[in-house]
C-alpha atoms as a PDB file:
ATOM      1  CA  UNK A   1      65.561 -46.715 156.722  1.00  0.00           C
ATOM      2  CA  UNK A   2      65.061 -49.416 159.226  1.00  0.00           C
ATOM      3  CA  UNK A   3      67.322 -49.559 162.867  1.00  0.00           C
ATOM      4  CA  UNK A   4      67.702 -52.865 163.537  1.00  0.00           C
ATOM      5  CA  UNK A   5      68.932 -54.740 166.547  1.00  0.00           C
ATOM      6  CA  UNK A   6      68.892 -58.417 167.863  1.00  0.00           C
ATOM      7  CA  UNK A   7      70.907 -60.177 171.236  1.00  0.00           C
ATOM      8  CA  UNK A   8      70.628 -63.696 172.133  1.00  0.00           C
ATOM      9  CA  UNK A   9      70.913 -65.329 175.612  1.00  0.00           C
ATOM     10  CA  UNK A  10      71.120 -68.655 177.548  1.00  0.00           C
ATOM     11  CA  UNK A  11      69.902 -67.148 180.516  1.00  0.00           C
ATOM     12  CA  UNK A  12      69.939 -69.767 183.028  1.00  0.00           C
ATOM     13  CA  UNK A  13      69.436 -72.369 181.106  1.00  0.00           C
ATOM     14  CA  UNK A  14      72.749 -74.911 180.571  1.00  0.00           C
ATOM     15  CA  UNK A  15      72.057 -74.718 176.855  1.00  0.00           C
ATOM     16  CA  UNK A  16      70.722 -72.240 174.400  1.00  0.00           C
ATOM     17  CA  UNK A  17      68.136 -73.676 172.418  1.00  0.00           C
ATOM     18  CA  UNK A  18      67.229 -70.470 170.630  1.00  0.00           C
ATOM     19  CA  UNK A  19      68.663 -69.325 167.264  1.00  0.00           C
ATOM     20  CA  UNK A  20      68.224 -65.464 165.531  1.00  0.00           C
ATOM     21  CA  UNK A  21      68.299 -64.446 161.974  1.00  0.00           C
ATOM     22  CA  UNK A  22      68.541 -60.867 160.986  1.00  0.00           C
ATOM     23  CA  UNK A  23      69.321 -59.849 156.902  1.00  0.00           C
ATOM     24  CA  UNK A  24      71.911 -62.257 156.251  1.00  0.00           C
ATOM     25  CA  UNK A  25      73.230 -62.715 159.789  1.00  0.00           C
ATOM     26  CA  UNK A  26      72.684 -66.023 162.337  1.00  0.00           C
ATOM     27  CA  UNK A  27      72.979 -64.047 165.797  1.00  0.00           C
ATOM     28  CA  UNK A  28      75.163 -66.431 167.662  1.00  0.00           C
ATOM     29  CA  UNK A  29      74.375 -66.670 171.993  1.00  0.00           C
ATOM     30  CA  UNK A  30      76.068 -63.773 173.828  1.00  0.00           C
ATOM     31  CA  UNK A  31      76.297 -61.719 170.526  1.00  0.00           C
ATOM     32  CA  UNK A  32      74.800 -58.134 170.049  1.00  0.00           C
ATOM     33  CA  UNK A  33      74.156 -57.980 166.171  1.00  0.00           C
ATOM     34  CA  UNK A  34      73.067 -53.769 164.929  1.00  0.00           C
ATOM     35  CA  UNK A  35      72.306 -52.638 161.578  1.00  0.00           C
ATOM     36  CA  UNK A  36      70.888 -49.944 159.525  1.00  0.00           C
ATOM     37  CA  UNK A  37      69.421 -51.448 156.718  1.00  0.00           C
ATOM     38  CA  UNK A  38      68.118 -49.447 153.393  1.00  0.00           C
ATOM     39  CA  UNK A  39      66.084 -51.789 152.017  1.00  0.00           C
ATOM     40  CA  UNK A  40      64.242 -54.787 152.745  1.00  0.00           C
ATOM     41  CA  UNK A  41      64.566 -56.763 156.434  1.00  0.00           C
ATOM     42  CA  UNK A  42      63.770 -60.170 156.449  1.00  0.00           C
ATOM     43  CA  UNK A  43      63.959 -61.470 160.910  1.00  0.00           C
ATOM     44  CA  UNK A  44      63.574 -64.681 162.371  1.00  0.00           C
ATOM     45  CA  UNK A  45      63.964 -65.965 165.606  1.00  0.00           C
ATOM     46  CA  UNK A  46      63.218 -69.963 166.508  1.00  0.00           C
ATOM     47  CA  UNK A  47      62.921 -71.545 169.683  1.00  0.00           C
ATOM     48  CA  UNK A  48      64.206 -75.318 170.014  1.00  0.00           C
ATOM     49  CA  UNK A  49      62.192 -77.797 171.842  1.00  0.00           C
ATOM     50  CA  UNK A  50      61.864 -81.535 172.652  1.00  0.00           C
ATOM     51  CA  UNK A  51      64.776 -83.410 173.980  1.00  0.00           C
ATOM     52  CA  UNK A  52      67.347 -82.632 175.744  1.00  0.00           C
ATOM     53  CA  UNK A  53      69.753 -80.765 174.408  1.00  0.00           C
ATOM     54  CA  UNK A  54      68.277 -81.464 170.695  1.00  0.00           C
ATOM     55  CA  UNK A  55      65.901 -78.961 170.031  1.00  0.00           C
ATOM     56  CA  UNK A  56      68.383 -76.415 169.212  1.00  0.00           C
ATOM     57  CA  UNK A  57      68.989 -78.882 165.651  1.00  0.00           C
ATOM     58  CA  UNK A  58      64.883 -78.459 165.157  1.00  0.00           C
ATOM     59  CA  UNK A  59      65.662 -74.626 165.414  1.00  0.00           C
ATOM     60  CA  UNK A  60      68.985 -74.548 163.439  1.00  0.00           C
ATOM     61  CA  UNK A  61      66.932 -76.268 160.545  1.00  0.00           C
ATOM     62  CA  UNK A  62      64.259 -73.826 160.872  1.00  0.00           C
ATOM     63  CA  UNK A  63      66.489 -71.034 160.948  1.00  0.00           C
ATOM     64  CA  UNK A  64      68.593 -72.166 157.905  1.00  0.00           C
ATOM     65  CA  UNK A  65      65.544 -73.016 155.697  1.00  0.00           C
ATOM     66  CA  UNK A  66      63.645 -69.771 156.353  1.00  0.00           C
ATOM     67  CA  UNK A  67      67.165 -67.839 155.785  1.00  0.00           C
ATOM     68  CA  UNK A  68      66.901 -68.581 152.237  1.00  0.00           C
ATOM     69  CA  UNK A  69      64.461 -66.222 151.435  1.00  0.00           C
ATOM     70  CA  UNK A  70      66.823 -63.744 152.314  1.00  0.00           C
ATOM     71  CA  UNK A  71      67.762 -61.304 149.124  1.00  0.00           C
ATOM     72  CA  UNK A  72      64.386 -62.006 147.558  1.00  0.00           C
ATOM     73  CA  UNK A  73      60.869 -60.014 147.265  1.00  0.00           C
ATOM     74  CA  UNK A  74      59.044 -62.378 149.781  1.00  0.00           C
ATOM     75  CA  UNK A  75      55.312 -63.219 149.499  1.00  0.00           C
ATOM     76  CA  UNK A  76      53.058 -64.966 151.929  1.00  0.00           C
ATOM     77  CA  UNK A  77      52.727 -68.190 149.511  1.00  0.00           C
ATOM     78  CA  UNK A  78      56.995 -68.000 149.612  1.00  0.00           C
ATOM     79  CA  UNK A  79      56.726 -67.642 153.423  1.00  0.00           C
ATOM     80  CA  UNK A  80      54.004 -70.690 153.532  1.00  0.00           C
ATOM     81  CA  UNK A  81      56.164 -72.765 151.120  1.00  0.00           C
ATOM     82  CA  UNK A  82      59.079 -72.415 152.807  1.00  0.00           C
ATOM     83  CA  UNK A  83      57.798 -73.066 156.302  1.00  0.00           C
ATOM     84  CA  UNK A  84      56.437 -76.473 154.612  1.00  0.00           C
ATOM     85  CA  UNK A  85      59.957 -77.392 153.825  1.00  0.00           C
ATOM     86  CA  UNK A  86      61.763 -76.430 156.841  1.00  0.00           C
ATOM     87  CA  UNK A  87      58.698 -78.747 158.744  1.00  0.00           C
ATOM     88  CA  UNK A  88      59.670 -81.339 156.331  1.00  0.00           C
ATOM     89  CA  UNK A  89      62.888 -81.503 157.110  1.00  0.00           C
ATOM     90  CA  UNK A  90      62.990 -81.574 160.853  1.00  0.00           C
ATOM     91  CA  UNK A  91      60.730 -84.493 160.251  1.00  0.00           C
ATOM     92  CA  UNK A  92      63.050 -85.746 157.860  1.00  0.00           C
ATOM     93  CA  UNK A  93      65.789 -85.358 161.085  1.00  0.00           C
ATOM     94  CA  UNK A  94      63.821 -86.911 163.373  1.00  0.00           C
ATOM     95  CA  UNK A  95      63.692 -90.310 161.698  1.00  0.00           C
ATOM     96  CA  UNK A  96      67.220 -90.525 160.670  1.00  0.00           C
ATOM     97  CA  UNK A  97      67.945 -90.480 164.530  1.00  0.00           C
ATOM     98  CA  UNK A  98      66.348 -91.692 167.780  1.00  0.00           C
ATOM     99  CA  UNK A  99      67.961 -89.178 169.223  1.00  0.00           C
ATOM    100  CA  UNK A 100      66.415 -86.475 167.847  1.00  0.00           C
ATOM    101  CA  UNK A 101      62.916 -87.959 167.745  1.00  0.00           C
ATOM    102  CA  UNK A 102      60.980 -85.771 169.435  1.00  0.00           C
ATOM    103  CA  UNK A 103      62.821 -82.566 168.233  1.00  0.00           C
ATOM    104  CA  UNK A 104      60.423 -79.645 167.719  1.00  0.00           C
ATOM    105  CA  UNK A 105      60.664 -75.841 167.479  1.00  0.00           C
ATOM    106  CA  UNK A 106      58.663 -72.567 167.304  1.00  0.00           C
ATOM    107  CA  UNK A 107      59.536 -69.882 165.193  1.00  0.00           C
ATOM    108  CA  UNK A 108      57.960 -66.422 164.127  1.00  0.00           C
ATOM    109  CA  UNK A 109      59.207 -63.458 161.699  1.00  0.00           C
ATOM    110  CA  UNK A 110      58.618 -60.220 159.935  1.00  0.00           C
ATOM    111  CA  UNK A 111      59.391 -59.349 156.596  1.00  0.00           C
ATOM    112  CA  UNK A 112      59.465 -55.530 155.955  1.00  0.00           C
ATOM    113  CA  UNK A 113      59.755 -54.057 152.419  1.00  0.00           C
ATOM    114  CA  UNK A 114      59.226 -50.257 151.887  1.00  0.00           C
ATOM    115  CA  UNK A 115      55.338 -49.522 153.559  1.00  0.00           C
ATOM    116  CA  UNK A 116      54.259 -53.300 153.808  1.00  0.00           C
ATOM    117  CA  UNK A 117      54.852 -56.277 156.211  1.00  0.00           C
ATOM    118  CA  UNK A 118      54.082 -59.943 156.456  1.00  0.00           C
ATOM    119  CA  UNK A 119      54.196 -61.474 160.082  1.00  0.00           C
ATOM    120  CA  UNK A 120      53.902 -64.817 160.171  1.00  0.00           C
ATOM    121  CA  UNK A 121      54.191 -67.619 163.017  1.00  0.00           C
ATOM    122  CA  UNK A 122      53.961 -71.277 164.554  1.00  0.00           C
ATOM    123  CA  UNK A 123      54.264 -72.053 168.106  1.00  0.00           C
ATOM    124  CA  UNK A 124      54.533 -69.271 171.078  1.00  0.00           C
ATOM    125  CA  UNK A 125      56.909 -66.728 169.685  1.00  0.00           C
ATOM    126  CA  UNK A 126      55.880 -63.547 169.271  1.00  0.00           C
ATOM    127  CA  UNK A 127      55.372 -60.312 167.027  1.00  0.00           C
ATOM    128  CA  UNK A 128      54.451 -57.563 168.621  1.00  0.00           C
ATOM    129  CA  UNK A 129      54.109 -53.627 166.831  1.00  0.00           C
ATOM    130  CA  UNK A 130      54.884 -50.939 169.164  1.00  0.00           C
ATOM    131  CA  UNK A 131      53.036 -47.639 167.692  1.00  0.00           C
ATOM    132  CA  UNK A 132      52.549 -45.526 171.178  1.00  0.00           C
ATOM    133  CA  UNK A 133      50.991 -49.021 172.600  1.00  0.00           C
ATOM    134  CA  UNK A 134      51.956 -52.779 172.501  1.00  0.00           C
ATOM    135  CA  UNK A 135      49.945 -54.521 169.945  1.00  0.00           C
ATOM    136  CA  UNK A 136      50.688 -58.483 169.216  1.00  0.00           C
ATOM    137  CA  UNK A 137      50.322 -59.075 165.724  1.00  0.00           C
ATOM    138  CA  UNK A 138      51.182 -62.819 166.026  1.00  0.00           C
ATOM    139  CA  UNK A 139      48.955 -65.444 167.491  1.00  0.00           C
ATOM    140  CA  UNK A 140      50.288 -68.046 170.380  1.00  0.00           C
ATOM    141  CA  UNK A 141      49.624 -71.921 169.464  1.00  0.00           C
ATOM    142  CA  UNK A 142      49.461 -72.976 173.176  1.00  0.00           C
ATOM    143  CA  UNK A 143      46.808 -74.431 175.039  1.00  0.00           C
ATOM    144  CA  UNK A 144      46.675 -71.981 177.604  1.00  0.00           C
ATOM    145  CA  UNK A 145      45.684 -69.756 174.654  1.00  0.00           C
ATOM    146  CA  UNK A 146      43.218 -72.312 173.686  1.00  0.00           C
ATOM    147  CA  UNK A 147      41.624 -72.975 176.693  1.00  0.00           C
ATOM    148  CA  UNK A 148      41.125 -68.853 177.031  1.00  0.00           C
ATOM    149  CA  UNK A 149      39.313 -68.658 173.776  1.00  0.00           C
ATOM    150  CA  UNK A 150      37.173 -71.098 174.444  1.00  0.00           C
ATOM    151  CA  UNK A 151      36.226 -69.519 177.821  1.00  0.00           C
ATOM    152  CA  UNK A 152      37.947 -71.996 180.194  1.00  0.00           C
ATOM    153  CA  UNK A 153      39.718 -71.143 182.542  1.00  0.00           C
ATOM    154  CA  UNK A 154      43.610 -72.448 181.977  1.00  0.00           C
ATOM    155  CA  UNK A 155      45.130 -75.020 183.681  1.00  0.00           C
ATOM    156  CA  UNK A 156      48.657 -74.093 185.316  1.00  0.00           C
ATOM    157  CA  UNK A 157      51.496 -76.295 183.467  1.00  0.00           C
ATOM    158  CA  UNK A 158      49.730 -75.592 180.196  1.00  0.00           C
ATOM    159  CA  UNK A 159      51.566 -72.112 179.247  1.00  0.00           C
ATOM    160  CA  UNK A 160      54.543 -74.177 177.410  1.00  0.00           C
ATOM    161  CA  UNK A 161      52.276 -77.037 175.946  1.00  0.00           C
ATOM    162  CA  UNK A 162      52.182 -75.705 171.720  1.00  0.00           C
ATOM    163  CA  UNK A 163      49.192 -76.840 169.923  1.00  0.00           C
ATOM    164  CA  UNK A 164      51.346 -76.171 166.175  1.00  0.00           C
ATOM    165  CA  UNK A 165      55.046 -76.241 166.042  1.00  0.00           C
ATOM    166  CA  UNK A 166      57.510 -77.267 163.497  1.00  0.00           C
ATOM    167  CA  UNK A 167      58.368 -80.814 163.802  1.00  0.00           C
ATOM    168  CA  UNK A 168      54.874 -81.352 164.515  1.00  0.00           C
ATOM    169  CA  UNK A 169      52.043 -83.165 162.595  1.00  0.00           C
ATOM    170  CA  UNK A 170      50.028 -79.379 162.458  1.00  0.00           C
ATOM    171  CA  UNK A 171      52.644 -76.648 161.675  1.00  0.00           C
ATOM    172  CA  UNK A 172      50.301 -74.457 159.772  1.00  0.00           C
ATOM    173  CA  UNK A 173      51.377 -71.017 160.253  1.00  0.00           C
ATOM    174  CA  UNK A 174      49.311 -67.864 161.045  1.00  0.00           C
ATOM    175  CA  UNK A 175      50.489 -64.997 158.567  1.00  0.00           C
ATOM    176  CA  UNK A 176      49.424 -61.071 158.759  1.00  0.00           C
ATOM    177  CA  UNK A 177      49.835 -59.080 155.839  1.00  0.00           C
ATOM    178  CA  UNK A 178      50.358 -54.994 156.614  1.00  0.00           C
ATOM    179  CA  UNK A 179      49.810 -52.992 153.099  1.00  0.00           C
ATOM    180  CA  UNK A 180      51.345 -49.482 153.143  1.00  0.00           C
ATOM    181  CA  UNK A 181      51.260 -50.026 157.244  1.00  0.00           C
ATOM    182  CA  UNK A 182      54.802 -49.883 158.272  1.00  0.00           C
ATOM    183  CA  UNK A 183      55.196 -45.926 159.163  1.00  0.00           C
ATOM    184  CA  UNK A 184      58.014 -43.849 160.475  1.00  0.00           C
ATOM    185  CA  UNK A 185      58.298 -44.266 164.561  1.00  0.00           C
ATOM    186  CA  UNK A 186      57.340 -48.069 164.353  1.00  0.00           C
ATOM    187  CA  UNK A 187      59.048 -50.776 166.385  1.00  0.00           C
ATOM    188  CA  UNK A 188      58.543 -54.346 166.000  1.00  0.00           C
ATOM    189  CA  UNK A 189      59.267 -56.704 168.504  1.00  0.00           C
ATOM    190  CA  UNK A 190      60.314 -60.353 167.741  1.00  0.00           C
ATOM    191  CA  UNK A 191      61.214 -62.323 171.105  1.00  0.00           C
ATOM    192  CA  UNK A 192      61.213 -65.926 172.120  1.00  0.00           C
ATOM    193  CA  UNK A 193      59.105 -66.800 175.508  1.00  0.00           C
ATOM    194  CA  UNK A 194      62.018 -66.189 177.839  1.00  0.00           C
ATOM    195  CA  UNK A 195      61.625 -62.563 177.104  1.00  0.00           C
ATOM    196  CA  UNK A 196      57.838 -62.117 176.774  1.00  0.00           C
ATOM    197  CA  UNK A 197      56.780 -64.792 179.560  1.00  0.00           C
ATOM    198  CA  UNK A 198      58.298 -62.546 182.118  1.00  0.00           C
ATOM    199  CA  UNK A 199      57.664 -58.923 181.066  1.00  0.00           C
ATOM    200  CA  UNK A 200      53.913 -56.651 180.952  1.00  0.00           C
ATOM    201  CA  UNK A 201      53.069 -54.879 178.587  1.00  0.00           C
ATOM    202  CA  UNK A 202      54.026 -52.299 180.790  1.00  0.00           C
ATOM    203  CA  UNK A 203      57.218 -53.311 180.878  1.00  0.00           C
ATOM    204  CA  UNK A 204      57.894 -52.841 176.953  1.00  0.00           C
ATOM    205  CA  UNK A 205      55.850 -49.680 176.396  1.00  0.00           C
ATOM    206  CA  UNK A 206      58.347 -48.423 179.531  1.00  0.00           C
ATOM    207  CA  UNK A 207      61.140 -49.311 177.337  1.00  0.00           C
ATOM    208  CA  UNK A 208      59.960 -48.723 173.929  1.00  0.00           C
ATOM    209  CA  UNK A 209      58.503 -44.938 174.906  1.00  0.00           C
ATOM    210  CA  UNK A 210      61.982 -43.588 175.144  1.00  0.00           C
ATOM    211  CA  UNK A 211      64.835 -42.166 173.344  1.00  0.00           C
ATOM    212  CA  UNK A 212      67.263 -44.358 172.882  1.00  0.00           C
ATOM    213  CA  UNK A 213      68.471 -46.423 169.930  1.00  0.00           C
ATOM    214  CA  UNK A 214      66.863 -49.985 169.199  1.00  0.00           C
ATOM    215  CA  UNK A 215      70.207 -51.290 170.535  1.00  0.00           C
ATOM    216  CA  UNK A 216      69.621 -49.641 174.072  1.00  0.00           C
ATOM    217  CA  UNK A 217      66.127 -50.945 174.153  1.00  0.00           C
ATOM    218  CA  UNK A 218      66.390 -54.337 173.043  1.00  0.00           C
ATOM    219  CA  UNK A 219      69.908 -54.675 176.032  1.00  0.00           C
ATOM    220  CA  UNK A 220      67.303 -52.896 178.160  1.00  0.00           C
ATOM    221  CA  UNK A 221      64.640 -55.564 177.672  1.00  0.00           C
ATOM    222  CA  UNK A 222      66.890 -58.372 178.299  1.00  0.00           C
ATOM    223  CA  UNK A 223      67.991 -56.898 181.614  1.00  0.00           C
ATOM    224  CA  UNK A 224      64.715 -56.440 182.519  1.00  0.00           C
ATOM    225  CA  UNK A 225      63.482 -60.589 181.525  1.00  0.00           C
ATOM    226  CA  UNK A 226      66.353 -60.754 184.076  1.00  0.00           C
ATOM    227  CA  UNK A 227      65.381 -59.170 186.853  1.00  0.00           C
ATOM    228  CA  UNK A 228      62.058 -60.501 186.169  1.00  0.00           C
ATOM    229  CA  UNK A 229      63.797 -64.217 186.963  1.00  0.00           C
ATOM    230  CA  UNK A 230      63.405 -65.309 183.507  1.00  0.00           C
ATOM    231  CA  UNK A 231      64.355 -69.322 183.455  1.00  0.00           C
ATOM    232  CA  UNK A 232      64.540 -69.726 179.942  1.00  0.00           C
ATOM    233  CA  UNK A 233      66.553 -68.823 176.709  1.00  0.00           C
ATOM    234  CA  UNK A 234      66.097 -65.363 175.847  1.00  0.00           C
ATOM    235  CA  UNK A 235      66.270 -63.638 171.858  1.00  0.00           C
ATOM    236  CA  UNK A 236      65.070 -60.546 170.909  1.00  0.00           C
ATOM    237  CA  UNK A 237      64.763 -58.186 167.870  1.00  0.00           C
ATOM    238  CA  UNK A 238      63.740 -54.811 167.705  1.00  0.00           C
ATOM    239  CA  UNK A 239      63.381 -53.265 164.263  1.00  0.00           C
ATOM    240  CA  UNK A 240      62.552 -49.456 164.292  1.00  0.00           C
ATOM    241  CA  UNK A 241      61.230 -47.228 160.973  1.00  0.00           C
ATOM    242  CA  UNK A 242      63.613 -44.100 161.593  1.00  0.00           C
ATOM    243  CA  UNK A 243      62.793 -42.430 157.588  1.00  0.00           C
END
């Protein structure tokens, strides 16, 4: 049995650029979406970017394509596949209108069936498994990130700058496959930048340590991105293994 949970904010942003998918639900801004689900969860969050007021289409497209694996037993070749398509067709989008030229999005998910998981990823979103400690089982396609694997030291600005995306001429995604490593007590922790960007790790393990339902914790996160003068969209999704 999975406890799942998802909100999705504008924060103080004008415009919410950000756009949730939980089992067969789109998570509309202001909503608070909970579920118990039984069997498989398929999540999704995408984070619009590129144009004012336009890269919420990038992440509606996104969010629509990658919905359609909904219902079915989900490998990482479906996952690739489908990412390829939903790139395809934000492309597609961008040259049918000037407008929405430079249109571009992130997105990252988690498929969980039984024991097993596939993470997978393009852009900044994140994954993250909470198991006693915060681990991030996604990758960031940033240049900050970049620049700190190759030993440099990061230029401020560069946090925001994606090196993949979707809508993008490199939207190869990075995928993690858990076998028989999805065990009862989990969380996962889907979230879009203006949740991460303003909490430590300390700040989720805080959360994510106590007693409450997923529901409580994910509201408590948000508050927290808050307080923590978050300036961007914020989505989260919690999914706990409670059996």
């Amino acid at each position: 049995m999975l406890e799942l949970a998802c909100i999705v904010e504008k924060g103080m942003r004008e415009y919410n650029d950000d756009r949730a998918f939980v089992n067969g639900v789109f998570i509309e801004e202001g909503s608070h979406y909970t579920e118990n689900a039984e069997g498989a969860c398929l999540a999704i969050v995408c984070d619009g970017a590129g144009g004012y007021a336009y890269g919420h289409k990038a992440a509606e497209i996104c969010t629509e394509v990658m919905s359609q694996l909904y219902g079915t037993c989900i490998t990482v070749e479906d996952i690739e596949t489908q990412l390829d398509k939903a790139n395809n067709e934000i492309l597609a989008a961008q040259m049918a209108d000037r407008k929405c030229s430079e249109m571009k999005s992130t997105v990252a998910g988690l498929y969980i069936n039984g024991d097993n998981f596939i993470a997978f990823n393009v852009g900044d979103s994140r994954i993250y498994r909470f198991r006693s400690y915060l681990f991030q089982l996604s990758t960031d396609h940033s240049l900050w990130k970049q620049q700190l694997e190759l030993g440099l030291k990061p230029v401020s600005g560069m946090e925001s700058v994606l090196t993949r995306c979707m809508g993008g001429s490199f939207a190869e995604p990075e995928t993690v496959q858990g076998i028989d490593r999805v065990f009862t007590g989990d969380v996962y922790i889907i979230c879009t930048d203006g949740i991460w960007g303003v909490l430590d790790v300390e700040d989720f393990e805080r959360v994510l340590s106590q007693e409450i339902s997923t529901a409580d914790a994910a509201a408590m996160l948000m508050e927290v991105a808050k307080r923590n003068n978050s300036q961007d969209n914020l989505s989260i999704i919690l999914i706990r293994r409670i059996s």
